[in-house]
Protein backbone atom coordinates (compact mmCIF):
# COMPACT_ATOMS: atom_id res chain seq x y z
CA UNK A 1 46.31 39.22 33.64
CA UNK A 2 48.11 36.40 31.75
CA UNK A 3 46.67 32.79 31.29
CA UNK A 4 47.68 29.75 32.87
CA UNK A 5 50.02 27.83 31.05
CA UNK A 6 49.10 23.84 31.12
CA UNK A 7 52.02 22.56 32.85
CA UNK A 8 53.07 18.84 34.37
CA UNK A 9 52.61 18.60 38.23
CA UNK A 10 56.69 18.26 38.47
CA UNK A 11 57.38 22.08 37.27
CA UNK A 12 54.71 23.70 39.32
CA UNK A 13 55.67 22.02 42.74
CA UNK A 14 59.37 23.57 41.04
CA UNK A 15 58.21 26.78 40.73
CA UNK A 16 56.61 27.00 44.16
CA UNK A 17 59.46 25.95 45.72
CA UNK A 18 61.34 29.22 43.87
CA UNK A 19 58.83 31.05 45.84
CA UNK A 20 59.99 29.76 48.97
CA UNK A 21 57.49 26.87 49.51
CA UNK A 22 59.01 23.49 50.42
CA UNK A 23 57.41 19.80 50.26
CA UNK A 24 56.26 18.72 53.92
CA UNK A 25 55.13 15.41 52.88
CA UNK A 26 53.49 13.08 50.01
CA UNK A 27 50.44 11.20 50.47
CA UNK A 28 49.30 8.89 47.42
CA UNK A 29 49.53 11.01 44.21
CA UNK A 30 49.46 14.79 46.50
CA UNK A 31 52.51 16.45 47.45
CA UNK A 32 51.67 19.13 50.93
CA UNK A 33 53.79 22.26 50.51
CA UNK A 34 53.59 25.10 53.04
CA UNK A 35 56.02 28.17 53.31
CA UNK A 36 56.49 30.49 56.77
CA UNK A 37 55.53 34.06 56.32
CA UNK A 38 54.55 37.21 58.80
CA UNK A 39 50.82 35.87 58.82
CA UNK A 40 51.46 32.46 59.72
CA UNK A 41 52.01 29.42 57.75
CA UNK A 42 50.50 29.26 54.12
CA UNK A 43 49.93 25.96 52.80
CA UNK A 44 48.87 24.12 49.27
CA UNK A 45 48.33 20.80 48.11
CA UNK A 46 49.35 19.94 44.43
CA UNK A 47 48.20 16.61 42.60
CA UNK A 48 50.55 14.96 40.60
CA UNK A 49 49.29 14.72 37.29
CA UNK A 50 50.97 14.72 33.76
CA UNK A 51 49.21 18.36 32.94
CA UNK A 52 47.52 20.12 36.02
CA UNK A 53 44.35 21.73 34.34
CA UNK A 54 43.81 25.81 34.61
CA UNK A 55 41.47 25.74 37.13
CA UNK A 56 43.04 23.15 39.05
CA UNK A 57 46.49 25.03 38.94
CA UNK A 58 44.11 28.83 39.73
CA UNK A 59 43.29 26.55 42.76
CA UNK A 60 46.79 26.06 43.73
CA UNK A 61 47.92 29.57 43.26
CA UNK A 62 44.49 30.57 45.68
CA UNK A 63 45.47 28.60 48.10
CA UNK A 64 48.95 29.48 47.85
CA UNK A 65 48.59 32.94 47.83
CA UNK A 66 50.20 33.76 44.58
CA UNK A 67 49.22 36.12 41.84
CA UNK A 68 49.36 34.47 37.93
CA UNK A 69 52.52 37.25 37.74
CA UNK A 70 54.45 35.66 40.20
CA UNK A 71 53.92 31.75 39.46
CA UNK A 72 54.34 32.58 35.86
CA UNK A 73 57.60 34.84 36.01
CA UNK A 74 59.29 31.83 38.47
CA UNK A 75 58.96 29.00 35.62
């Protein structure tokens, strides 16, 4: 399994949304993403920060359902 990368806020909300999420709202310094799939709705909420730490950004990626693999191969 491949590390996280420290990235800005900006290019993983960019890369979710090449996964097929899409920004539902922003409250304060959050931004609510969710994307439709056969389960049901799958929702995330990303803080915008200058450089997400790892954990925070493994957090994400739990809550959005998305293997390192994936998140990494759509930046």
């Amino acid at each position: 399994m491949p590390k996280l990368p420290r990235i800005p806020s900006r290019d993983a909300i960019r890369s979710l949304e090449r996964l097929g999420f899409e920004q539902v709202r922003q409250t304060g310094s959050h931004v609510v993403m969710k994307k439709k799939s056969q389960e049901g709705e799958i929702g995330c909420i990303v803080p915008i920060h200058r450089e997400l730490k790892v954990g925070t950004l493994s957090g994400i990626l739990k809550q959005a359902q998305v293997t390192v693999e994936e998140f990494i191969d759509s930046l």
